[in-house]
PDB file of N, CA and C in Angstrom:
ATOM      1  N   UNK A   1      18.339  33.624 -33.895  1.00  0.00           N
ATOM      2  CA  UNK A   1      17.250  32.776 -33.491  1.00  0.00           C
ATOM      3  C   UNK A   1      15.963  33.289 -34.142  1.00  0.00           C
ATOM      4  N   UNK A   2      15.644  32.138 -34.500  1.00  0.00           N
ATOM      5  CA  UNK A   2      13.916  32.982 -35.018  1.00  0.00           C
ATOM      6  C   UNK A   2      12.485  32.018 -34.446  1.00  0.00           C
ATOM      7  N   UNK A   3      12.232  32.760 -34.020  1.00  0.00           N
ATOM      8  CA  UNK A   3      10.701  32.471 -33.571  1.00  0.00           C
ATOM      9  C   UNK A   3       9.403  32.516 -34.314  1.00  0.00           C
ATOM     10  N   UNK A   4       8.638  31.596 -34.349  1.00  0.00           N
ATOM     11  CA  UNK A   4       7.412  31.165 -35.104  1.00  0.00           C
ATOM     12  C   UNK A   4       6.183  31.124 -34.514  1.00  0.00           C
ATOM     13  N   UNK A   5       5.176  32.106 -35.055  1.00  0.00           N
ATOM     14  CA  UNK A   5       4.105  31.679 -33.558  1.00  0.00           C
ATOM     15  C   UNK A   5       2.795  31.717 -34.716  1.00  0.00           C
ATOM     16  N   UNK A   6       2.016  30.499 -35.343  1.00  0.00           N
ATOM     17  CA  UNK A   6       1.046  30.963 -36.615  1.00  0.00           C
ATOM     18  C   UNK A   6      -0.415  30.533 -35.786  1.00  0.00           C
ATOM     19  N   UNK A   7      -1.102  31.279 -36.399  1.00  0.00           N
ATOM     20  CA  UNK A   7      -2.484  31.588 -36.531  1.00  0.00           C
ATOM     21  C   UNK A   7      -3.489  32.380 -38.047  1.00  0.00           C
ATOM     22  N   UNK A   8      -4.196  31.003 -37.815  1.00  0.00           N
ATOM     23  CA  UNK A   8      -4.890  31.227 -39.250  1.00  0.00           C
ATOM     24  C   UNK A   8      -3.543  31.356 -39.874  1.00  0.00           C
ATOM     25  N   UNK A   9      -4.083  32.166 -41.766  1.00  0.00           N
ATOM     26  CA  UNK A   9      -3.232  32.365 -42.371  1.00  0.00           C
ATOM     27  C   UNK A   9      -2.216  32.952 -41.822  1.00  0.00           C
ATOM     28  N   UNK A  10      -1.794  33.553 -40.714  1.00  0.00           N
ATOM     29  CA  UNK A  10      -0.574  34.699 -40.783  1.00  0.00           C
ATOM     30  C   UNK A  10       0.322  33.936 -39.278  1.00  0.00           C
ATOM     31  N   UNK A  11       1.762  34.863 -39.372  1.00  0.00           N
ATOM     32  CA  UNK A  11       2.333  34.028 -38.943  1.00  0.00           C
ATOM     33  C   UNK A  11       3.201  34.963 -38.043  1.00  0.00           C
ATOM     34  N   UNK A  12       3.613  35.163 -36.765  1.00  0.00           N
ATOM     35  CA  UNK A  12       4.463  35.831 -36.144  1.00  0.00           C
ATOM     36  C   UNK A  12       5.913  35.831 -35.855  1.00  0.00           C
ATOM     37  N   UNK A  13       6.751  36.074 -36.820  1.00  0.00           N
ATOM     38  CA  UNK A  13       8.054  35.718 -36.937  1.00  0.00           C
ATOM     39  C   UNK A  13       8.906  36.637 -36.396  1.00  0.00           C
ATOM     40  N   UNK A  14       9.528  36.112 -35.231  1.00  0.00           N
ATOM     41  CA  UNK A  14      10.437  36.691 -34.237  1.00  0.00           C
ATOM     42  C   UNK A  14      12.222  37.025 -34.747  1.00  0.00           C
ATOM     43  N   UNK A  15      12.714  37.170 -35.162  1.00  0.00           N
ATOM     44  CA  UNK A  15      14.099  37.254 -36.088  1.00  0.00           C
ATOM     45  C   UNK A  15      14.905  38.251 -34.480  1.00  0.00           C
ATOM     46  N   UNK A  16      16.512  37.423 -34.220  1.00  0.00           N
ATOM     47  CA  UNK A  16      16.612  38.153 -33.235  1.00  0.00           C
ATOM     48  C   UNK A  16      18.021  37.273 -32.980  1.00  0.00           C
ATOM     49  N   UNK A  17      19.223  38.369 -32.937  1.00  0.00           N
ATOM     50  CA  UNK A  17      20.644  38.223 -33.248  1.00  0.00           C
ATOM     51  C   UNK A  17      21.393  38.371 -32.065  1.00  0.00           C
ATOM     52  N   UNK A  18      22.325  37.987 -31.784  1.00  0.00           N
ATOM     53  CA  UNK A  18      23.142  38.192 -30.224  1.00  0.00           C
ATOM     54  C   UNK A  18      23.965  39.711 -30.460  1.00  0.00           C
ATOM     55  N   UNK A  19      24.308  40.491 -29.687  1.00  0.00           N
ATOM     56  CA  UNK A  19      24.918  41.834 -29.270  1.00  0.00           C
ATOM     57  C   UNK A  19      25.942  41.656 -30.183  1.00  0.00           C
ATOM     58  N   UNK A  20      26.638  40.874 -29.827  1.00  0.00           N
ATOM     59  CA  UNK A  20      28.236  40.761 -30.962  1.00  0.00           C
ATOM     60  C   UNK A  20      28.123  40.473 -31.962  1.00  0.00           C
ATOM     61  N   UNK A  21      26.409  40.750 -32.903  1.00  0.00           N
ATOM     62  CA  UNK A  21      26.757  40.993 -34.473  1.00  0.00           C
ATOM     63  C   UNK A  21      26.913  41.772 -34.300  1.00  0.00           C
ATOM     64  N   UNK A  22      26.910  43.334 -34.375  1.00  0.00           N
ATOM     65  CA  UNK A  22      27.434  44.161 -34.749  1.00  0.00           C
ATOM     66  C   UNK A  22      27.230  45.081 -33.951  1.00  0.00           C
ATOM     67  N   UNK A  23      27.546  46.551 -34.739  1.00  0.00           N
ATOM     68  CA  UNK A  23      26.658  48.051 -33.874  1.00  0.00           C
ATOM     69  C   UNK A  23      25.864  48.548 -34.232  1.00  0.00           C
ATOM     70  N   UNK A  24      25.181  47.859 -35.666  1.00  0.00           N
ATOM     71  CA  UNK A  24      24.037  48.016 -36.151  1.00  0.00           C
ATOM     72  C   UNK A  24      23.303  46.610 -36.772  1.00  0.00           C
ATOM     73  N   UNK A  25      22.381  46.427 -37.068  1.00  0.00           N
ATOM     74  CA  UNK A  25      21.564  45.273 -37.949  1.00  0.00           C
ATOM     75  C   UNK A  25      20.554  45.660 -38.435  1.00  0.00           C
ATOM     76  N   UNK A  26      20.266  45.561 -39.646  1.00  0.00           N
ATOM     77  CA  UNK A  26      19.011  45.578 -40.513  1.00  0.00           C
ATOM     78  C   UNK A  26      18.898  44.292 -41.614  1.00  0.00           C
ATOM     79  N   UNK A  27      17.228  44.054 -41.692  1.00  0.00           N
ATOM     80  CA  UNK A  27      17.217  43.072 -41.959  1.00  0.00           C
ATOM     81  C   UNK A  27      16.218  43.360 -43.441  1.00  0.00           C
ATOM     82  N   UNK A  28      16.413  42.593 -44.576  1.00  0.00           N
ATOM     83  CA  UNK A  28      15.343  42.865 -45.565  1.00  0.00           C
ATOM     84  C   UNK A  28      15.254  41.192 -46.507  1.00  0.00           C
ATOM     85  N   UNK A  29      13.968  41.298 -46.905  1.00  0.00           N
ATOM     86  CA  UNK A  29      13.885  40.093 -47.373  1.00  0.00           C
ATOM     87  C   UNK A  29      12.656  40.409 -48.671  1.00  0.00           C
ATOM     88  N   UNK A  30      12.310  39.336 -49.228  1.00  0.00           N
ATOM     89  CA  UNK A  30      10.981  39.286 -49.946  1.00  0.00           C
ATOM     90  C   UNK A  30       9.643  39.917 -49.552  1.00  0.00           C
ATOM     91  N   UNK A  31       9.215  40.052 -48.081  1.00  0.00           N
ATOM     92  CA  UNK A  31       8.502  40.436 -47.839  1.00  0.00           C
ATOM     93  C   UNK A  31       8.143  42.199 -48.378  1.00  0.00           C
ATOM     94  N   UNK A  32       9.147  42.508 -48.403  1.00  0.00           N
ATOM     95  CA  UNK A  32       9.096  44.052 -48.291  1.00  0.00           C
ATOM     96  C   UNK A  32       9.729  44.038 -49.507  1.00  0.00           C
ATOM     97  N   UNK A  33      10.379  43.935 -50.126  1.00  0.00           N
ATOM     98  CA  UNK A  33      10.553  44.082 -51.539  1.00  0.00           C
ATOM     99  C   UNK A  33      12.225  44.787 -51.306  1.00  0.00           C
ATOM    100  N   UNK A  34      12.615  43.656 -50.078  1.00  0.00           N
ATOM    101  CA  UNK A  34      14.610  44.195 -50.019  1.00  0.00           C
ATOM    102  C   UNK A  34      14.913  45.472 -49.703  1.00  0.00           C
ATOM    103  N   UNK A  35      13.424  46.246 -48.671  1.00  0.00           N
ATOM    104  CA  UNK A  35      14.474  47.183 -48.250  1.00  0.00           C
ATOM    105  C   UNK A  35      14.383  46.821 -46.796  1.00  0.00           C
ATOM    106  N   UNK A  36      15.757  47.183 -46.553  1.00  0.00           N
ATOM    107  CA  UNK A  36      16.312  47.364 -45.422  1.00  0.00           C
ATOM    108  C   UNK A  36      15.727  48.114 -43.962  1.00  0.00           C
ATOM    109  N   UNK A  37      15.463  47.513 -42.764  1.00  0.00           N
ATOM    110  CA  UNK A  37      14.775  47.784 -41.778  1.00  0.00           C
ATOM    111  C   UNK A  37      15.629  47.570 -40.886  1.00  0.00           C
ATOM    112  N   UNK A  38      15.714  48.514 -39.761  1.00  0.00           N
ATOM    113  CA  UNK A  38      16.250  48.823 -38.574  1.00  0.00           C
ATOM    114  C   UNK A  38      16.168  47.352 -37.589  1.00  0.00           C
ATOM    115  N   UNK A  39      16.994  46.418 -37.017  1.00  0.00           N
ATOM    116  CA  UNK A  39      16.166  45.855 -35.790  1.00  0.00           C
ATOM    117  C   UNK A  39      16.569  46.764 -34.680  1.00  0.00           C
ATOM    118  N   UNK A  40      15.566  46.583 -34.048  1.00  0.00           N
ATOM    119  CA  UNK A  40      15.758  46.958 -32.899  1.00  0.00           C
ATOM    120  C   UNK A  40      16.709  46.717 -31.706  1.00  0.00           C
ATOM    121  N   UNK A  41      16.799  47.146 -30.378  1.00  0.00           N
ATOM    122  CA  UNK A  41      17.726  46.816 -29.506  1.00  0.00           C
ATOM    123  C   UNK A  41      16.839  46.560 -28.416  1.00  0.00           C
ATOM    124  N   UNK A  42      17.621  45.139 -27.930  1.00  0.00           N
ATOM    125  CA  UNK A  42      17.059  44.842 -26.416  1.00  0.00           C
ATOM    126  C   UNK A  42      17.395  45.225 -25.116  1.00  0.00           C
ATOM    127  N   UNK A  43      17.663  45.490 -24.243  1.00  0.00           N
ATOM    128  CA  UNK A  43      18.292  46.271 -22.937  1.00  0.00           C
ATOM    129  C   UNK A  43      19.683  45.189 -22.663  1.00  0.00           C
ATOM    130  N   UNK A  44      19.121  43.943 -23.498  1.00  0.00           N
ATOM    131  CA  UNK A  44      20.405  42.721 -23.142  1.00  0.00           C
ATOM    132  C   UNK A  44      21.628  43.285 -23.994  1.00  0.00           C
ATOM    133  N   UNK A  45      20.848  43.773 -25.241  1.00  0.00           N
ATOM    134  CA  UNK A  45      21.668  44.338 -26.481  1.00  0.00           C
ATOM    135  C   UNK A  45      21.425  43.493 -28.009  1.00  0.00           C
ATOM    136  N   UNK A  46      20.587  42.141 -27.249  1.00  0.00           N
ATOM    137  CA  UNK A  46      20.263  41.915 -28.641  1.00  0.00           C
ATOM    138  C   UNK A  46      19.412  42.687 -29.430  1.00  0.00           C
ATOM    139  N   UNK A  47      19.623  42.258 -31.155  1.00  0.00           N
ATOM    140  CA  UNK A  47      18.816  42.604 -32.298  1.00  0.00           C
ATOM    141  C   UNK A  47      17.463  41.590 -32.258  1.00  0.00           C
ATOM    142  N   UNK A  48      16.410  42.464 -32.370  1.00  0.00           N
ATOM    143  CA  UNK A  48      15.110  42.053 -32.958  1.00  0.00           C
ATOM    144  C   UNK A  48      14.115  42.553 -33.680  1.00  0.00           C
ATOM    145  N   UNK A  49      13.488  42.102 -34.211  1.00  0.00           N
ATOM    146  CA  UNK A  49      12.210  42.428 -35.336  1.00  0.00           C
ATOM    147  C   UNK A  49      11.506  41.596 -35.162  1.00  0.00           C
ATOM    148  N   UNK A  50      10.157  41.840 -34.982  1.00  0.00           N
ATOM    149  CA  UNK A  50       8.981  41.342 -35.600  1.00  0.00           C
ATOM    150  C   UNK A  50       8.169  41.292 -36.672  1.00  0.00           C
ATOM    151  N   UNK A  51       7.899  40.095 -37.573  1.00  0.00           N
ATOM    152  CA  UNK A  51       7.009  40.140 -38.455  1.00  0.00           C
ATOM    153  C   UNK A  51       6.218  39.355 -38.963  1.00  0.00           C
ATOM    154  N   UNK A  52       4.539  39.946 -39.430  1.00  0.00           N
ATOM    155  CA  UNK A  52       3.546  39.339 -39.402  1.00  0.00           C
ATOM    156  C   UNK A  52       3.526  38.903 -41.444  1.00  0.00           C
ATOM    157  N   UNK A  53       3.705  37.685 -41.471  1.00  0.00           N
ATOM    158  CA  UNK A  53       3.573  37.244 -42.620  1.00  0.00           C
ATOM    159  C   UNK A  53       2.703  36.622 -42.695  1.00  0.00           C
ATOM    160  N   UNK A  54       2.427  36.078 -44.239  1.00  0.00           N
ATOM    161  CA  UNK A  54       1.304  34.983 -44.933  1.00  0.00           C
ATOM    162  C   UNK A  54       2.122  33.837 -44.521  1.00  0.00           C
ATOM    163  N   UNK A  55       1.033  32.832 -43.816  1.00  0.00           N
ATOM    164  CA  UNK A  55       1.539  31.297 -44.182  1.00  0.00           C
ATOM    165  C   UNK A  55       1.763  30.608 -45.491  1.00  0.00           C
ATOM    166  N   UNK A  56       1.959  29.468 -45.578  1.00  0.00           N
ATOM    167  CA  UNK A  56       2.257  28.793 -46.715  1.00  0.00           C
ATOM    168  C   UNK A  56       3.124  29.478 -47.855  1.00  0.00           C
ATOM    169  N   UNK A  57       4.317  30.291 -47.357  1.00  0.00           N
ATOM    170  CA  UNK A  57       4.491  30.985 -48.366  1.00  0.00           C
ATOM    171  C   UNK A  57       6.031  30.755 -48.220  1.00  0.00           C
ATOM    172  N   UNK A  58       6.824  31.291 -48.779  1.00  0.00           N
ATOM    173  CA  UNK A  58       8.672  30.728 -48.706  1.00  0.00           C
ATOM    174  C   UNK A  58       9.305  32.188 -48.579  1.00  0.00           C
ATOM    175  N   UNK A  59      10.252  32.795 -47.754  1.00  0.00           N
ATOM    176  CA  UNK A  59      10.948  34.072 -48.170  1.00  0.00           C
ATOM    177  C   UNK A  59      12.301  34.135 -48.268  1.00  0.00           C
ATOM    178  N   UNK A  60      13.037  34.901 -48.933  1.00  0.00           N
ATOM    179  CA  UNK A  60      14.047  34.701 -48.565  1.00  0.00           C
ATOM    180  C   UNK A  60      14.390  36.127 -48.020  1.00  0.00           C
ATOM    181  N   UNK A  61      15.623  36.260 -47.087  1.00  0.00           N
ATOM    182  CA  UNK A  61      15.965  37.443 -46.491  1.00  0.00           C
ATOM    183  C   UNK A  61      17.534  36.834 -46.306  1.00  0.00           C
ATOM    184  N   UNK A  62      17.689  38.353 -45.228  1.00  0.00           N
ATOM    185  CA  UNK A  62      18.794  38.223 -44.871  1.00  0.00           C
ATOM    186  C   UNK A  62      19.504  39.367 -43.708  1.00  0.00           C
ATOM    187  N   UNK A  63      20.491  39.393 -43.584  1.00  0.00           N
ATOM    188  CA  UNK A  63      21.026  40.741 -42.637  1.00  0.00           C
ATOM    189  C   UNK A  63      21.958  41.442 -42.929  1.00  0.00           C
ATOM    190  N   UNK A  64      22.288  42.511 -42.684  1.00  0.00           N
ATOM    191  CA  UNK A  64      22.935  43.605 -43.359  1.00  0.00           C
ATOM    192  C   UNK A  64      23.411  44.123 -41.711  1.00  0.00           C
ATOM    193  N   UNK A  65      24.639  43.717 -41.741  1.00  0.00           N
ATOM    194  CA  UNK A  65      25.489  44.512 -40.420  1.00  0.00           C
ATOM    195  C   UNK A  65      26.327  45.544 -40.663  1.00  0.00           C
ATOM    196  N   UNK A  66      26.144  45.911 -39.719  1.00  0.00           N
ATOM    197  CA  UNK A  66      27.484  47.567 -39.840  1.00  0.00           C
ATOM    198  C   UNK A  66      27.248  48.535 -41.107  1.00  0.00           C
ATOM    199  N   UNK A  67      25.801  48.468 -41.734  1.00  0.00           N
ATOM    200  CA  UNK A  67      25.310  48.656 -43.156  1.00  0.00           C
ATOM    201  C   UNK A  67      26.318  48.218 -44.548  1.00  0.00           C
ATOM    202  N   UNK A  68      27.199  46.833 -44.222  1.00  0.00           N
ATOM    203  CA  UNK A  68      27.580  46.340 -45.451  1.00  0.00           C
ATOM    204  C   UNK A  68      27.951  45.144 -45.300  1.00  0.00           C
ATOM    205  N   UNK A  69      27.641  44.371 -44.525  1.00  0.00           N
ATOM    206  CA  UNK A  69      28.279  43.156 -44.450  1.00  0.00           C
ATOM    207  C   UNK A  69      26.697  42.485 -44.873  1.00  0.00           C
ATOM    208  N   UNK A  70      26.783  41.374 -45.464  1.00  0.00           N
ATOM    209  CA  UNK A  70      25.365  40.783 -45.929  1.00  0.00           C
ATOM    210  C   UNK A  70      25.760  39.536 -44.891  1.00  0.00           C
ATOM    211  N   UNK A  71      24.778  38.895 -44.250  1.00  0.00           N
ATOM    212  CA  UNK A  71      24.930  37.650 -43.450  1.00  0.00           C
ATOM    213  C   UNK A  71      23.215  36.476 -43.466  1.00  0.00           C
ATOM    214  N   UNK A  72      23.750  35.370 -43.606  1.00  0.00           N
ATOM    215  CA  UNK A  72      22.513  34.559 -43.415  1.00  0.00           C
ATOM    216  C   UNK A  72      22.133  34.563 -42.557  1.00  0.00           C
ATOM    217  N   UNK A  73      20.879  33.189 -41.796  1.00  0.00           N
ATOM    218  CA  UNK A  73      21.009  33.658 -40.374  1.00  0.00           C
ATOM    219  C   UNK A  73      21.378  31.732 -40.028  1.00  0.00           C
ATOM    220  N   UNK A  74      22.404  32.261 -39.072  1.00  0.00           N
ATOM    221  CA  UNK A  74      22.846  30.756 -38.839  1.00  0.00           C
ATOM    222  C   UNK A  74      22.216  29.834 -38.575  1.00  0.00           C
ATOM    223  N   UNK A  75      20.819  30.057 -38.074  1.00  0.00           N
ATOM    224  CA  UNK A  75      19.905  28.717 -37.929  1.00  0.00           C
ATOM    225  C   UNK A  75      19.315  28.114 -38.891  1.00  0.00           C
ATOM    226  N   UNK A  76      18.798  28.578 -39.957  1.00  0.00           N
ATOM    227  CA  UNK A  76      18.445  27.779 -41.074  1.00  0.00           C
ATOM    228  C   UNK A  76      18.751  28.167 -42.021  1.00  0.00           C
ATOM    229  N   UNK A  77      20.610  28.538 -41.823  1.00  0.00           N
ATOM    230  CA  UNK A  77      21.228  28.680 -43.248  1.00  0.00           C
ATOM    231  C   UNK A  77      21.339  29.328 -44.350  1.00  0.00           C
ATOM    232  N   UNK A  78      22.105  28.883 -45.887  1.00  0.00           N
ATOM    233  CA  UNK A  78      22.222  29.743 -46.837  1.00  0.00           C
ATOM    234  C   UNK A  78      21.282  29.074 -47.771  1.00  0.00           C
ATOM    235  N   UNK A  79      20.651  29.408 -49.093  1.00  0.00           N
ATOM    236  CA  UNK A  79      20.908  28.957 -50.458  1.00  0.00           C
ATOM    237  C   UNK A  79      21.328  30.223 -51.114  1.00  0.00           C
ATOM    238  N   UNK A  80      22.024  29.855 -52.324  1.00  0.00           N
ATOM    239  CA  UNK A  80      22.248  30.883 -52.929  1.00  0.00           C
ATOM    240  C   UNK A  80      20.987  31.557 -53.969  1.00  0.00           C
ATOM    241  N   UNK A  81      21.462  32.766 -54.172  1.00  0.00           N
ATOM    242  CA  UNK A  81      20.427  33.576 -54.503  1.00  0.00           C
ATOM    243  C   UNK A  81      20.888  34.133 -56.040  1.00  0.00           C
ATOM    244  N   UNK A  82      19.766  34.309 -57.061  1.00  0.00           N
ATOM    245  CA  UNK A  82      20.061  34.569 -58.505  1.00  0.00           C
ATOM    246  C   UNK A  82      21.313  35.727 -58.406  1.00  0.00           C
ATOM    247  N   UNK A  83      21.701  36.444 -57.647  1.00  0.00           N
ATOM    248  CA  UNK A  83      22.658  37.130 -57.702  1.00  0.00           C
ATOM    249  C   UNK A  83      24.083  36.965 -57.280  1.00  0.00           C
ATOM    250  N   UNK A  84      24.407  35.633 -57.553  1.00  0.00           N
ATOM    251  CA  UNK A  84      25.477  35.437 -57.123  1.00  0.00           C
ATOM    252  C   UNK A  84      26.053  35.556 -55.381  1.00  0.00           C
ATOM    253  N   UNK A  85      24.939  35.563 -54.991  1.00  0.00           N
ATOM    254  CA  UNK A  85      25.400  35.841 -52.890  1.00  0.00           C
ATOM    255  C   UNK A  85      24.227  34.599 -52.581  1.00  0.00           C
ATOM    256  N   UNK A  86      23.983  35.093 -51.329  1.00  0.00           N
ATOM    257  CA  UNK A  86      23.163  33.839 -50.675  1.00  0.00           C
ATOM    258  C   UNK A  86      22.212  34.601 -49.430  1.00  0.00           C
ATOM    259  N   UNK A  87      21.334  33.861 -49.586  1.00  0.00           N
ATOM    260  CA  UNK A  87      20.210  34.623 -48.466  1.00  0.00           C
ATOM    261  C   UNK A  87      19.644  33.070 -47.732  1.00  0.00           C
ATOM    262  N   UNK A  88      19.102  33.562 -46.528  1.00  0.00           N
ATOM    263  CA  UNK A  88      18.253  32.277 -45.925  1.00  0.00           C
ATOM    264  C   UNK A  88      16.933  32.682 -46.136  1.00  0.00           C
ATOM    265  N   UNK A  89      16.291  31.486 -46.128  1.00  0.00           N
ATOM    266  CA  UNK A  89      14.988  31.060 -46.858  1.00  0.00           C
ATOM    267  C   UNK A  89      14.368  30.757 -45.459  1.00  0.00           C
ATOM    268  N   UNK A  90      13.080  31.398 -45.009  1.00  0.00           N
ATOM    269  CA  UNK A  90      12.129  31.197 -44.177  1.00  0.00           C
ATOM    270  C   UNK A  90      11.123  30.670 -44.998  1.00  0.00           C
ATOM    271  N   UNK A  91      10.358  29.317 -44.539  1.00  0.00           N
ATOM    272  CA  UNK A  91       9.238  28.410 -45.159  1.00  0.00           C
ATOM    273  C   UNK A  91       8.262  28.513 -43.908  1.00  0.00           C
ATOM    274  N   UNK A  92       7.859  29.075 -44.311  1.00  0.00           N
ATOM    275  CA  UNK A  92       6.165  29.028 -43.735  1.00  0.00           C
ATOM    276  C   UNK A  92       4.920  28.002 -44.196  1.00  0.00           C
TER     277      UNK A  92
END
């Protein structure tokens, strides 16, 4: 599930996975230049991260379970990515 909360240019993006992805999740995208970040754990057991981006801008990311499984995120999907895999695209 991802959550959207914008003001002015920037934008509060909630990214946040159910317990039974995995026993770990990290997430990396365009923003950061693909490296890989811890989400966090909820007491429920879900995965989450927060992050403050530029509006009007497109990213693509993705998730990294169990540190090797690559996964989109099921709500708004795949495109594929110049490397032959596929990432989901957040549009801001």
């Amino acid at each position: 599930m991802i959550k959207i909360t914008k003001k002015g240019n920037k934008a509060w993006v909630t990214f946040t996975l159910p317990s039974t992805a995995g026993e770990s999740v990290e997430i990396s995208g365009e923003w950061n230049d693909w490296e890989n970040e811890a989400m966090k754990v909820k007491k429920s057991g879900e995965f989450y991260i927060t992050k403050v981006l530029k509006t009007d801008e497109n990213y693509q990311f993705g998730y990294r379970i169990n540190g090797h499984e690559w996964q989109c995120d099921d709500e708004i999907g795949c495109i594929e990515s110049p490397f032959d895999s596929h990432n989901s695209l957040l549009e801001l």
